[in-house]
N, C-alpha and C. Protein backbone atom coordinates (compact mmCIF):
# COMPACT_ATOMS: atom_id res chain seq x y z
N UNK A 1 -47.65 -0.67 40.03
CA UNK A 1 -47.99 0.55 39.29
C UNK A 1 -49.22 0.30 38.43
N UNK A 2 -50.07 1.19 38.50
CA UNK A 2 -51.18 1.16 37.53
C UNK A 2 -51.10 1.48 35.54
N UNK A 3 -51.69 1.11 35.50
CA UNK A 3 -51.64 1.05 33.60
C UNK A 3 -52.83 1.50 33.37
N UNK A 4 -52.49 2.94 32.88
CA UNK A 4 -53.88 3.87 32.34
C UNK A 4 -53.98 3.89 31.21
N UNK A 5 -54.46 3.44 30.04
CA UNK A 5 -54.83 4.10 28.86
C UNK A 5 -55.05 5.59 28.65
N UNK A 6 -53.86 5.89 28.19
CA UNK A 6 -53.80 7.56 27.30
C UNK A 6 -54.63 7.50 26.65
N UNK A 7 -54.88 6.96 25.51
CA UNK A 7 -55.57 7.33 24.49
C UNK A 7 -55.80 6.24 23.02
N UNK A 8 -55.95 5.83 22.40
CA UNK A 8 -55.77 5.01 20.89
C UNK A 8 -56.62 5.87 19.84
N UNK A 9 -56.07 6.13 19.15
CA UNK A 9 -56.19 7.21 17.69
C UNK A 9 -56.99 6.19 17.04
N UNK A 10 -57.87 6.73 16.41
CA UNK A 10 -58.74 6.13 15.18
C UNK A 10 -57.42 5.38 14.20
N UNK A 11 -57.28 4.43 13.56
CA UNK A 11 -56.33 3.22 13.12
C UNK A 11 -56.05 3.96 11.94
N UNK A 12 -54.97 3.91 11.62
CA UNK A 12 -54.76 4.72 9.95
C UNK A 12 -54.45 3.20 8.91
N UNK A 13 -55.50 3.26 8.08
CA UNK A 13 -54.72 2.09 7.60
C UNK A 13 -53.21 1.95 6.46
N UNK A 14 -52.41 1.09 6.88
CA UNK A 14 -51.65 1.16 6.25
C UNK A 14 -51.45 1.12 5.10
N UNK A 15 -50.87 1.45 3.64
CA UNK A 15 -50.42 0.64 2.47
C UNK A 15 -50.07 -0.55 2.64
N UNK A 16 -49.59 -1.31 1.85
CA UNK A 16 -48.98 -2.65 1.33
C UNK A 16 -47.94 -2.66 1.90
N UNK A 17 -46.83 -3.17 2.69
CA UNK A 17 -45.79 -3.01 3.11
C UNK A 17 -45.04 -3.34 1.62
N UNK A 18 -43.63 -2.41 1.71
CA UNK A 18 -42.30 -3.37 1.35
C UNK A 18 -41.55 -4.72 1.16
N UNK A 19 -41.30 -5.36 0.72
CA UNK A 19 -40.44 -6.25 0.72
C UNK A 19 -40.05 -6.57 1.72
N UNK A 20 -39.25 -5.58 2.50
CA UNK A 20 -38.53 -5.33 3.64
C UNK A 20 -39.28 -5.16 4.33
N UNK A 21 -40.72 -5.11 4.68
CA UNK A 21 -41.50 -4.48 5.87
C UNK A 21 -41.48 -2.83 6.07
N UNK A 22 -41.02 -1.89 5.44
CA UNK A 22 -41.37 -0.85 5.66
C UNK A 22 -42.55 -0.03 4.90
N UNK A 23 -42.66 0.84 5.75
CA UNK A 23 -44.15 1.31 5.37
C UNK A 23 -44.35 2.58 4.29
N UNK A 24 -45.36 1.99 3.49
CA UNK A 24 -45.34 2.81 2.30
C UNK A 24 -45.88 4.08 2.43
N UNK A 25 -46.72 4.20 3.57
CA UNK A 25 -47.27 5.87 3.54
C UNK A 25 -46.77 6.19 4.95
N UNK A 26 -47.07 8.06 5.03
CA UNK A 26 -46.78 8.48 5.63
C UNK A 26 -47.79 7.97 7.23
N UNK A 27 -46.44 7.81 7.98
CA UNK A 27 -47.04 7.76 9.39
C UNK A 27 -46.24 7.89 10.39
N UNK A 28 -46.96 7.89 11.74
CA UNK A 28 -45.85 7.61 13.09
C UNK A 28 -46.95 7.04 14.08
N UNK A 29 -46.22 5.71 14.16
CA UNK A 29 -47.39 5.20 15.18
C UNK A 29 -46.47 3.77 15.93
N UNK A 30 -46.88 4.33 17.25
CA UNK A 30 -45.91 4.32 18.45
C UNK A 30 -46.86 3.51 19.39
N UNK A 31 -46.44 2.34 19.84
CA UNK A 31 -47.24 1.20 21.39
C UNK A 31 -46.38 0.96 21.73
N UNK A 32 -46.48 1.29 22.95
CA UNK A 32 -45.63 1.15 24.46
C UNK A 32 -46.02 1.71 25.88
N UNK A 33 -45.42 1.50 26.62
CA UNK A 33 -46.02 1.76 28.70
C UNK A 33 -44.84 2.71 28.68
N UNK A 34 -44.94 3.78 28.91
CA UNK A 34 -44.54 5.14 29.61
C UNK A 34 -44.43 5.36 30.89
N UNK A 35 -43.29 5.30 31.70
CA UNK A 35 -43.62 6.38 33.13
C UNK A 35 -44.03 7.45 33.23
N UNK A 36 -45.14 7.63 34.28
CA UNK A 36 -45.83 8.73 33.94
C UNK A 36 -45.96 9.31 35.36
N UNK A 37 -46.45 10.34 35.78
CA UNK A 37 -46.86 11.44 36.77
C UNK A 37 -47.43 10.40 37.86
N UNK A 38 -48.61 9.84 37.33
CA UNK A 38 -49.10 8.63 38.30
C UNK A 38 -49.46 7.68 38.34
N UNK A 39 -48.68 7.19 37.50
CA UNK A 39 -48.66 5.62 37.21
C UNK A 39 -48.46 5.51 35.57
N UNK A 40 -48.23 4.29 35.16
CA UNK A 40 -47.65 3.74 33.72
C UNK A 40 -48.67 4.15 33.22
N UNK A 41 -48.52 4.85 32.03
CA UNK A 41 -49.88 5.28 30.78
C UNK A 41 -49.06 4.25 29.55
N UNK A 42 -50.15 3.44 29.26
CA UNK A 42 -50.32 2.89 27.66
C UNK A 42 -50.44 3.68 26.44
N UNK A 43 -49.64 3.92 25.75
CA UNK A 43 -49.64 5.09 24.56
C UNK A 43 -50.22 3.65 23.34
N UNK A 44 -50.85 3.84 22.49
CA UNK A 44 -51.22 3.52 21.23
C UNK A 44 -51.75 4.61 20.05
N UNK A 45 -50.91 5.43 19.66
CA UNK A 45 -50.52 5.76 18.68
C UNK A 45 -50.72 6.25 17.16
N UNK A 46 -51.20 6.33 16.46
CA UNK A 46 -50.58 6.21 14.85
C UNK A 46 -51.59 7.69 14.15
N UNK A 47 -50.71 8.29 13.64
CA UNK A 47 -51.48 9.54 12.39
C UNK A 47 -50.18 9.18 11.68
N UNK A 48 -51.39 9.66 10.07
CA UNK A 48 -50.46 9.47 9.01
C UNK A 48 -50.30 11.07 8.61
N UNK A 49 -50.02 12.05 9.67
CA UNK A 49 -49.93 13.45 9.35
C UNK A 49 -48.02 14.11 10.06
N UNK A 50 -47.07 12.93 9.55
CA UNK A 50 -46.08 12.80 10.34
C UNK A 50 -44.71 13.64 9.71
N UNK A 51 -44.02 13.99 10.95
CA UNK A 51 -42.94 14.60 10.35
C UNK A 51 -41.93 15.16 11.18
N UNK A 52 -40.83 15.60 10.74
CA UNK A 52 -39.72 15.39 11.55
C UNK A 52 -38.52 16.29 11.35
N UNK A 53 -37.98 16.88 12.37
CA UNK A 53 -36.59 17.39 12.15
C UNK A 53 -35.19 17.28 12.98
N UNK A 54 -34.36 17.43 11.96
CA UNK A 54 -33.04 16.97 12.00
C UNK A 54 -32.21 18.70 12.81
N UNK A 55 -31.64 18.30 14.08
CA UNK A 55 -31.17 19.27 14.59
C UNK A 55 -29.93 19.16 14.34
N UNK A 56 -28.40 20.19 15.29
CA UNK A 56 -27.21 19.43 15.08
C UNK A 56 -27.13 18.22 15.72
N UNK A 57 -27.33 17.68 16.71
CA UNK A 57 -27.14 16.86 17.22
C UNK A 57 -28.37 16.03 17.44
N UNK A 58 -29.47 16.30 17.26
CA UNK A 58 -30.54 15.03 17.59
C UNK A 58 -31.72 15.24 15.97
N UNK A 59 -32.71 14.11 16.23
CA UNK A 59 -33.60 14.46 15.51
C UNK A 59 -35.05 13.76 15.82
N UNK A 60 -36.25 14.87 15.70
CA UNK A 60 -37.24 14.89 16.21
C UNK A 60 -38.41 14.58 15.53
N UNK A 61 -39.45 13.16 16.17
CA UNK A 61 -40.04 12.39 14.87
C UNK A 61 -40.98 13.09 15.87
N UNK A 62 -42.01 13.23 15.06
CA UNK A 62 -43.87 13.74 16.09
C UNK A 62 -44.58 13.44 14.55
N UNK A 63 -46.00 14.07 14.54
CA UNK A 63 -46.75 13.84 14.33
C UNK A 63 -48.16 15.14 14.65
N UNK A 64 -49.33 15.59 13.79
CA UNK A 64 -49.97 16.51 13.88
C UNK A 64 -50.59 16.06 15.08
N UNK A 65 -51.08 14.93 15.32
CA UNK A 65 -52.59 14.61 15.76
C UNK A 65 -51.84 14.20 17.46
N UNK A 66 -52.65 14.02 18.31
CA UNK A 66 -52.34 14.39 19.66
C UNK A 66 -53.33 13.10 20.56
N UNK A 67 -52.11 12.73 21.63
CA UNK A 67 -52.92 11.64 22.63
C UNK A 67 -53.58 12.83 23.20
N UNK A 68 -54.53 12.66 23.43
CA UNK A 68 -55.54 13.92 24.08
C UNK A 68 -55.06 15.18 24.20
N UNK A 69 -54.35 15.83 24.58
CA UNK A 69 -53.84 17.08 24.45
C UNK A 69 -52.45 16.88 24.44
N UNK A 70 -51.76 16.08 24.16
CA UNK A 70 -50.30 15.52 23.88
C UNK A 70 -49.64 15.06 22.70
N UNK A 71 -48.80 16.15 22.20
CA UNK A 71 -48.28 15.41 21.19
C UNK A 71 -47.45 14.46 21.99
N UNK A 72 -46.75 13.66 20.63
CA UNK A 72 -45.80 12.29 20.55
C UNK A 72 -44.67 12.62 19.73
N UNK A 73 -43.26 12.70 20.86
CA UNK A 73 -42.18 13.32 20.54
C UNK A 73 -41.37 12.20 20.25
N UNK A 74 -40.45 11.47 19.67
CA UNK A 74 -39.58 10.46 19.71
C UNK A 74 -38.25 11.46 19.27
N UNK A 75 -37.18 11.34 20.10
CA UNK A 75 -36.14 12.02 19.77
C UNK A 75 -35.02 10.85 19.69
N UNK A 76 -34.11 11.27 18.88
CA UNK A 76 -32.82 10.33 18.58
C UNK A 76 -32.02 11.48 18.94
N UNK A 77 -30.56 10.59 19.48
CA UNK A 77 -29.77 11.65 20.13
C UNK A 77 -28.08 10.73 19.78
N UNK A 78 -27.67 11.72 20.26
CA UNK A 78 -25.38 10.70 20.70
C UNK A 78 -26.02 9.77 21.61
N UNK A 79 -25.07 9.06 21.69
CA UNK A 79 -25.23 8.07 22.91
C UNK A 79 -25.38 8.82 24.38
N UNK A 80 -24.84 9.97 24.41
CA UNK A 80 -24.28 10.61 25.70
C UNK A 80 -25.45 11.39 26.35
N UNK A 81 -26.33 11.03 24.95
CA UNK A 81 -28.01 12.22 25.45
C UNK A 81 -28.71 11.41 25.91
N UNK A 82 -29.15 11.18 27.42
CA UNK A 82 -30.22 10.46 27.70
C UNK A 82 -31.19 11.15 28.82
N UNK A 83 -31.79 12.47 28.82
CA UNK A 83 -32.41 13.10 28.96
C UNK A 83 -32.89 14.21 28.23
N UNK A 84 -34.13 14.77 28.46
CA UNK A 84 -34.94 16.04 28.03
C UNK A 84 -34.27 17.24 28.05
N UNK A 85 -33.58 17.37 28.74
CA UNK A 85 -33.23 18.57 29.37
C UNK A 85 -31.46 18.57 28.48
N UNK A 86 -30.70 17.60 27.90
CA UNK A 86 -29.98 17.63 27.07
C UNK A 86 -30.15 17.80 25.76
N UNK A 87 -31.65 17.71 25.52
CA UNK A 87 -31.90 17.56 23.81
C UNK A 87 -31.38 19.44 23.34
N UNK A 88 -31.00 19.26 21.94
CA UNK A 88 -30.80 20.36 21.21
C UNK A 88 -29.79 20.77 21.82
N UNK A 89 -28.87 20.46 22.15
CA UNK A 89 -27.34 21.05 22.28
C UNK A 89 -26.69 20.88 21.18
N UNK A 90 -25.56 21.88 21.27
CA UNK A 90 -24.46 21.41 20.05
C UNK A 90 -22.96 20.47 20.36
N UNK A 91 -23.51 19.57 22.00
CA UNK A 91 -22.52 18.99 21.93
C UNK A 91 -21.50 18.09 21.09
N UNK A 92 -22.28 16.96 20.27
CA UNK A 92 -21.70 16.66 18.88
C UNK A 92 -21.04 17.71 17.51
N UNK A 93 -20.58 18.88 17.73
CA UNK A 93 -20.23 19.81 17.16
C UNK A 93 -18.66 20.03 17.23
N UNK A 94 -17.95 19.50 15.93
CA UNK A 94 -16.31 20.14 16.57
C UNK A 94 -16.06 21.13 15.14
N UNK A 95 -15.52 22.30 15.60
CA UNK A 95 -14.65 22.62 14.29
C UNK A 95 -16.20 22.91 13.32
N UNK A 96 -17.11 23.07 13.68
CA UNK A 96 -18.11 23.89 13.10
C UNK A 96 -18.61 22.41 11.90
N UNK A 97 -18.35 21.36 12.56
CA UNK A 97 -18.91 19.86 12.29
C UNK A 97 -19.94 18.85 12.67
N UNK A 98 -20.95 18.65 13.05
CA UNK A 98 -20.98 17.93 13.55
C UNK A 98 -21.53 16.38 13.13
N UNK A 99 -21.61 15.49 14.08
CA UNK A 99 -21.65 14.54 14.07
C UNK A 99 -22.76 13.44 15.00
N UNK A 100 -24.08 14.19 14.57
CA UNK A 100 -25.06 13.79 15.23
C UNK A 100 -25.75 12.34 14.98
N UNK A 101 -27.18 12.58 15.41
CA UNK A 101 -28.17 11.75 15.22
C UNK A 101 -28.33 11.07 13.58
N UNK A 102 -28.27 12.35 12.91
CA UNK A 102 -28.17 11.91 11.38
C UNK A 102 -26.77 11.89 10.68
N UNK A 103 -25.86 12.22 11.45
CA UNK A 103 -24.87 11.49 10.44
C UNK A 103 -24.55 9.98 11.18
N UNK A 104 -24.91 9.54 12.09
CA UNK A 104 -24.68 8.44 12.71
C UNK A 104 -25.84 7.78 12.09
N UNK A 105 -26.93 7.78 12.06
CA UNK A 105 -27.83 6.93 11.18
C UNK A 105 -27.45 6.64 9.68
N UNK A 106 -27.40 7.93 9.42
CA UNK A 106 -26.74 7.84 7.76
C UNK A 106 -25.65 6.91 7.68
N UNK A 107 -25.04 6.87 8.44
CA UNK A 107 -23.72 6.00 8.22
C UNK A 107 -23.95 4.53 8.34
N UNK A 108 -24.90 3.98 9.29
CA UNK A 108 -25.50 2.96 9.21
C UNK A 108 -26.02 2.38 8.09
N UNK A 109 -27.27 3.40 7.48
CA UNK A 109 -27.86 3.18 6.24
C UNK A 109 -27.69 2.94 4.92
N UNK A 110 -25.93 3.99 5.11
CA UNK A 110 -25.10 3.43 3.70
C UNK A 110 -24.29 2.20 3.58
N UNK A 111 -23.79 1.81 5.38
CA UNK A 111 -23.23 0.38 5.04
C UNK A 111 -23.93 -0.56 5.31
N UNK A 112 -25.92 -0.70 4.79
CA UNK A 112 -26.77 -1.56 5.21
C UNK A 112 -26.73 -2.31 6.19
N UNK A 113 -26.54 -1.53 7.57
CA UNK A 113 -26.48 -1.82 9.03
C UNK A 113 -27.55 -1.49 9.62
N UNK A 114 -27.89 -1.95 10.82
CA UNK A 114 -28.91 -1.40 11.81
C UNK A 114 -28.23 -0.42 12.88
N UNK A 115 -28.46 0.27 13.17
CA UNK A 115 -28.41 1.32 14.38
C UNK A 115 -29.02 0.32 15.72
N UNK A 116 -28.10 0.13 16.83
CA UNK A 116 -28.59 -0.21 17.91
C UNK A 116 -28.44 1.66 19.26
N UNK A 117 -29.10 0.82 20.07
CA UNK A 117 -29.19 1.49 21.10
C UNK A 117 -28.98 0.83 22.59
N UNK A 118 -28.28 1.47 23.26
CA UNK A 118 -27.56 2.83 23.41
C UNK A 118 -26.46 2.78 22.91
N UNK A 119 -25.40 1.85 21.64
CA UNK A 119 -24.74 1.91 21.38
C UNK A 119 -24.03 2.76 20.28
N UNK A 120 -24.86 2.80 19.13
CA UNK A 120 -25.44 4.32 18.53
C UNK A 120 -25.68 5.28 18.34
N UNK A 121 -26.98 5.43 18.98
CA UNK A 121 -28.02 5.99 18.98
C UNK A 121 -28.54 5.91 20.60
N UNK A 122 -29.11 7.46 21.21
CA UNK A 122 -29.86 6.87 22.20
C UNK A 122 -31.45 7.54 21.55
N UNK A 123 -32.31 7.19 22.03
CA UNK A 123 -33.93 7.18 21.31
C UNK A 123 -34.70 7.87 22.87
N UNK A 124 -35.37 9.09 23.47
CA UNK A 124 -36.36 9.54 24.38
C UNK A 124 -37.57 9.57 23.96
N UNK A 125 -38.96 9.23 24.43
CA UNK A 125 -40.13 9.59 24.32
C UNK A 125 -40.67 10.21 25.21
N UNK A 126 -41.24 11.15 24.25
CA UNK A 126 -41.94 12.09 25.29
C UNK A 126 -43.47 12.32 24.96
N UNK A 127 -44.35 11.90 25.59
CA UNK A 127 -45.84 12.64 25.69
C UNK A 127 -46.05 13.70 26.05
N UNK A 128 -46.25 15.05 25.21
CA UNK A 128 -46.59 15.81 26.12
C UNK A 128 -47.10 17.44 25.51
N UNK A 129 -47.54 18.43 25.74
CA UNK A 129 -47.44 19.32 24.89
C UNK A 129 -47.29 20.94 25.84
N UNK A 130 -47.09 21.92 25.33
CA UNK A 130 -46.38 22.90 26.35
C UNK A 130 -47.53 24.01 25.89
N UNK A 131 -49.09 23.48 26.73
CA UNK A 131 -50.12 24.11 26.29
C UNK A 131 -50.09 25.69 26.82
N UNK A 132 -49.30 26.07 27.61
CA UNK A 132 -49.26 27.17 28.46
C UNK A 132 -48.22 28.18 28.37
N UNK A 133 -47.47 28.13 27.55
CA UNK A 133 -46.08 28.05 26.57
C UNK A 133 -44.89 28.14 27.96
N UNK A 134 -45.14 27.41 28.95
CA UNK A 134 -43.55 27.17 30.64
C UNK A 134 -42.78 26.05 30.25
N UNK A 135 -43.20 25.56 29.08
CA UNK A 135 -42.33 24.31 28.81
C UNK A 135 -42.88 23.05 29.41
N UNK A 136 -42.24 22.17 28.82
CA UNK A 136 -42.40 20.81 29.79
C UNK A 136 -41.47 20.00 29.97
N UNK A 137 -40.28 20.72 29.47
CA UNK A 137 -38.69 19.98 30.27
C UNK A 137 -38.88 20.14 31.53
N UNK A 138 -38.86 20.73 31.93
CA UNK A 138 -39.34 20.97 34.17
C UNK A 138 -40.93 21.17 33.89
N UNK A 139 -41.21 19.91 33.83
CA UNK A 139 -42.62 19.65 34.12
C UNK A 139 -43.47 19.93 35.49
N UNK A 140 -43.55 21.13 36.08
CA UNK A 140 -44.20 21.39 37.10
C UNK A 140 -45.87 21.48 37.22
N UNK A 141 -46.40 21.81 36.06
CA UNK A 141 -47.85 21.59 35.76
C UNK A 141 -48.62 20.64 34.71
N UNK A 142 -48.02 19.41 34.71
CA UNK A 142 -48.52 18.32 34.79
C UNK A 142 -48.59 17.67 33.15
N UNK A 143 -47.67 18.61 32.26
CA UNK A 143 -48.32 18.67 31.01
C UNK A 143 -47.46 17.15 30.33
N UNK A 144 -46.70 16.76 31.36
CA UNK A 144 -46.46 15.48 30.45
C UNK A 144 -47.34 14.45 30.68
N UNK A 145 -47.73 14.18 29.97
CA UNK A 145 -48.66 12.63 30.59
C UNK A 145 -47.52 11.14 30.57
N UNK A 146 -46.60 11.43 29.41
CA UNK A 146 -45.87 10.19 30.10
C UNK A 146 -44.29 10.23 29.22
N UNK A 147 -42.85 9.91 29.63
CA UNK A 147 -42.02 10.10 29.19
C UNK A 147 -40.94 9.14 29.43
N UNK A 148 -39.83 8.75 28.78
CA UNK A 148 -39.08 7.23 28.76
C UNK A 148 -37.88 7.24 27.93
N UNK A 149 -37.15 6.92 28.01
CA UNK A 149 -36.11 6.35 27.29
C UNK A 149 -35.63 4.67 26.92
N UNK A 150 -35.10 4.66 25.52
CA UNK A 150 -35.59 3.42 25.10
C UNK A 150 -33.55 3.07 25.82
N UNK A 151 -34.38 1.67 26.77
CA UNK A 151 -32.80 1.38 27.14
C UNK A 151 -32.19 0.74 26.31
N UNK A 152 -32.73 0.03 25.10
CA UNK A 152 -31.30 -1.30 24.62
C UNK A 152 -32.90 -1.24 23.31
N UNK A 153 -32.28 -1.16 22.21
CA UNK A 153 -33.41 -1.68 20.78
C UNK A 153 -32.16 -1.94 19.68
N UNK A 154 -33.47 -1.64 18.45
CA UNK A 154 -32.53 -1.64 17.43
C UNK A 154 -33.78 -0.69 16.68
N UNK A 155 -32.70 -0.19 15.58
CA UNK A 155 -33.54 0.79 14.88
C UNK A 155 -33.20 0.18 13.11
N UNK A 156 -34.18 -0.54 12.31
CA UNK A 156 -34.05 -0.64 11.18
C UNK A 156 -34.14 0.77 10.17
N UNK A 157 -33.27 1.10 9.49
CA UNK A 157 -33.28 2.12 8.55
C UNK A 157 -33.57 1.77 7.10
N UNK A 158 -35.07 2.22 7.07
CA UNK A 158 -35.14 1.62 5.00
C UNK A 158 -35.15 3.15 4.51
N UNK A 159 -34.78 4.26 4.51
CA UNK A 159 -34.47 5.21 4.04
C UNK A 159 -34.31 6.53 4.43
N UNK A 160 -32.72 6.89 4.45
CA UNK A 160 -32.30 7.93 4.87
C UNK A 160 -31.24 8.64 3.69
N UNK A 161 -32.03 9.76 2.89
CA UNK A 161 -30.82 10.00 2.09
C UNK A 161 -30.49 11.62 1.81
N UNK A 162 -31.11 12.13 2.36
CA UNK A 162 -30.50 13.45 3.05
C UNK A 162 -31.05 14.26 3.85
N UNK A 163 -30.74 15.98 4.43
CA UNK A 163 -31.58 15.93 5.69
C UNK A 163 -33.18 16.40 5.05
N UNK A 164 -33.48 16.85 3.85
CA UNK A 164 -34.55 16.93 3.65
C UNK A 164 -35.00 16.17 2.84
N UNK A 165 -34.96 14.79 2.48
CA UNK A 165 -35.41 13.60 2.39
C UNK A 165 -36.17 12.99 2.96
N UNK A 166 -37.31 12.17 2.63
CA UNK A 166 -38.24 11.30 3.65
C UNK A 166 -37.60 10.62 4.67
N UNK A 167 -37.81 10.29 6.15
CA UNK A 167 -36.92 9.31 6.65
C UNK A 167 -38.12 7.96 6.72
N UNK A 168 -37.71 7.10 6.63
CA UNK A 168 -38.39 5.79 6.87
C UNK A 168 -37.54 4.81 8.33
N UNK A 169 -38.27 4.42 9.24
CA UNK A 169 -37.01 3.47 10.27
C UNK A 169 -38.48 2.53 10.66
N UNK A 170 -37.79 1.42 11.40
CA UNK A 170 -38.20 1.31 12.43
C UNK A 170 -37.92 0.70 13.69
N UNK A 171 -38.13 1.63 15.18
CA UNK A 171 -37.68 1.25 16.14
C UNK A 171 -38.24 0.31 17.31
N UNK A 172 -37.66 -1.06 17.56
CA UNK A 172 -38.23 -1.87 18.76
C UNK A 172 -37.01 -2.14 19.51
N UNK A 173 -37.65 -2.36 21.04
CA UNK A 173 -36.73 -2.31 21.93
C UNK A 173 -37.72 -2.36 23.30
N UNK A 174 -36.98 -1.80 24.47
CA UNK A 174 -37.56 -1.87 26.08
C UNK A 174 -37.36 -0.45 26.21
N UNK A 175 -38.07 0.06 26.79
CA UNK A 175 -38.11 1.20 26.95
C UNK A 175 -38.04 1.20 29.09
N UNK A 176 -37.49 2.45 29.59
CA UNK A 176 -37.82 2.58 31.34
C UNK A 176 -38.60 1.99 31.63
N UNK A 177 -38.38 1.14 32.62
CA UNK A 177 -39.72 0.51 32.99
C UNK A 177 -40.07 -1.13 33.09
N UNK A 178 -39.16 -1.33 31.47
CA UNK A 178 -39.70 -2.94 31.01
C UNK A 178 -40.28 -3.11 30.05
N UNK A 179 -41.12 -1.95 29.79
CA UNK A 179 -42.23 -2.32 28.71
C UNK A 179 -41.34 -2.06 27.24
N UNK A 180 -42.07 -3.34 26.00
CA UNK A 180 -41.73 -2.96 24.86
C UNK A 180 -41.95 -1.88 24.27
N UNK A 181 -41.29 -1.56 23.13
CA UNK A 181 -41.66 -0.24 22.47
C UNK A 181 -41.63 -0.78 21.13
N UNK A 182 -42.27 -0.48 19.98
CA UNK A 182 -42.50 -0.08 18.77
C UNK A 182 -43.08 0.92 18.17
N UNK A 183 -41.60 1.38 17.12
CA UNK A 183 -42.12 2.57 16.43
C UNK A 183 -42.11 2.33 14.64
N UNK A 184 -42.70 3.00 14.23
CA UNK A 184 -43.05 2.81 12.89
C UNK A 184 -42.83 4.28 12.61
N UNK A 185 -42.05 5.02 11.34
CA UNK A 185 -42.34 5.90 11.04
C UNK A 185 -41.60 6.09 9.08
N UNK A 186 -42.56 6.95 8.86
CA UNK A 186 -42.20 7.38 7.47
C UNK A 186 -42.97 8.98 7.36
N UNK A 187 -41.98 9.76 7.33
CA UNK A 187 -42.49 11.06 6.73
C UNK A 187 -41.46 11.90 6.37
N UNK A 188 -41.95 13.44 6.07
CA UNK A 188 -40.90 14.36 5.78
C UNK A 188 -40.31 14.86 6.56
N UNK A 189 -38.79 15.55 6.33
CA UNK A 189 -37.73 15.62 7.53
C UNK A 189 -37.39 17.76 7.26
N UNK A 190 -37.07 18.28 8.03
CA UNK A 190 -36.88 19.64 7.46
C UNK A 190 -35.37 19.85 8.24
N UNK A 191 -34.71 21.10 8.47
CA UNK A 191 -34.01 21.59 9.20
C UNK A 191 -34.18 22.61 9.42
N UNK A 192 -34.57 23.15 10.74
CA UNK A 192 -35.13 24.63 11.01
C UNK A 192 -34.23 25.50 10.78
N UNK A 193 -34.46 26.61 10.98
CA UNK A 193 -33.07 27.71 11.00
C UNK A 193 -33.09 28.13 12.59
N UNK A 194 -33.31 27.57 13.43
CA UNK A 194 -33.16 27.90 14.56
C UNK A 194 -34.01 26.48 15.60
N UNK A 195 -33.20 25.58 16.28
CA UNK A 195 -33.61 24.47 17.17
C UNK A 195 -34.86 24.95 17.68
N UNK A 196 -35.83 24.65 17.43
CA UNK A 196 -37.68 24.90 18.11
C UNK A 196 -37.52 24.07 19.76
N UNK A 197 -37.90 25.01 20.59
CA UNK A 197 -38.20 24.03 21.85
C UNK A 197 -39.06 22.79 21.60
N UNK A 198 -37.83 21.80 22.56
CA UNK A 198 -38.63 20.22 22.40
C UNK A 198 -40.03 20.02 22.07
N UNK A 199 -40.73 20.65 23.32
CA UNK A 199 -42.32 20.50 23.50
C UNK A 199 -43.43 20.54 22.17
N UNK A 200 -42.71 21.63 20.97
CA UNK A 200 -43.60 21.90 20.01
C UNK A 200 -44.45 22.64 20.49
N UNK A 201 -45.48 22.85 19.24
CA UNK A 201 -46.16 23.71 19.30
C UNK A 201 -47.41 23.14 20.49
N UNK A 202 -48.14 24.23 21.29
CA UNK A 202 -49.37 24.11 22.51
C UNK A 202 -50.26 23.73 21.64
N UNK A 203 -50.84 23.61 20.62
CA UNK A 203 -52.11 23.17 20.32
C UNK A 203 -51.95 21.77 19.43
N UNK A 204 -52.97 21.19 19.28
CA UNK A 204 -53.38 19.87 19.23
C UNK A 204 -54.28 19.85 18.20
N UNK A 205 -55.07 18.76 16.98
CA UNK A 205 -55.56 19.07 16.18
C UNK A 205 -56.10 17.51 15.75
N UNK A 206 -57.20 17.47 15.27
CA UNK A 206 -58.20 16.20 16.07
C UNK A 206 -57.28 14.43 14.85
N UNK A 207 -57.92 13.84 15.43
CA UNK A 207 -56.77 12.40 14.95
C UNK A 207 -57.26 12.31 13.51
N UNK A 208 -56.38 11.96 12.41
CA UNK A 208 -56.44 11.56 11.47
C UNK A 208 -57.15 10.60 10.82
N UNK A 209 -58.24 10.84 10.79
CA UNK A 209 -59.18 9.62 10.44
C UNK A 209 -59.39 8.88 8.74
């Protein structure tokens, strides 16, 4: 399989790390090999214009700035979600409860544990953006450039403390394929009043320099 370079974003530089290694400003910046349409695309990553929401059951890290016309979706899910086309259900829901992505992290975070995967947590990436508004869960016009699931990681949590709270993690692991993955993220978290299709919004908006 071939290895295309997507794209690499102008470098955001970081703050000072933590103690712990986590990162003091806002960002999301993601290196890893993607299966893609036609062959492995190399994603490299990072705007510090990052942010995220908490659904019932999953929650969705992206970012303003775009691999060429692609945002960068990282979704956390139940263990039981390991496709696109499952995200945003209310299967983790009993009795008008549920018991998702963030109360399973949270629970980690309060008994200073790590979240693994797929034991956990399962983690999807998606490249891609739904410039035409047909979606890109049934990707028929080409708009994903590259998409994966992380098979086996671990996800460090340095701050999760409610759903509209900053989240801070970070995730390494193998992603489809073989290739490593690392994610870095710190930003603000919201809860919509209504699950937004995966894809986000069609437009794109130049890298964070």
């Amino acid at each position: 399989m071939r290895s295309e370079p997507l794209a690499v974003l102008l470098p955001l530089v970081l703050g000072a790390a933590c103690g712990n290694g986590a990162p003091t400003d806002d960002v999301l910046a993601l290196a890893t090999t993607l299966p893609g349409p036609g062959g492995d695309v190399a994603v490299d990553f990072r705007d510090g214009r990052s942010r995220g929401e908490w659904w019932p059951c999953d929650g969705r890290l992206t970012a303003q700035a775009c691999v060429d016309d692609a945002h960068v979706n990282v979704f956390l899910s139940v263990p039981v979600v390991d496709r696109v086309e499952e995200l945003g259900s209310t299967i983790c829901v009993q009795d008008a409860v549920a018991s998702g992505a963030f109360e399973i992290l949270k629970n980690r975070y309060d008994n200073l544990a790590d979240a693994r995967i797929p034991d956990d947590v399962s983690a999807i990436i998606v490249v891609g953006s739904d410039a035409d508004g047909d979606g890109f869960v049934e990707d028929v016009d080409g708009e994903t450039a590259g998409a994966g699931r992380v098979l086996e990681g671990t996800i460090e949590i340095f701050s999760l403390n409610g759903f509209d709270q900053p989240l801070s993690l970070r995730l390494t692991g193998t992603v489809e394929g073989g290739a490593p993955v690392e994610l870095t993220f710190l930003g603000a978290m919201s809860v919509p009043a209504v699950v937004p299709p995966p894809e986000g919004p069609g437009t794109c908006v130049a890298p964070d320099t």
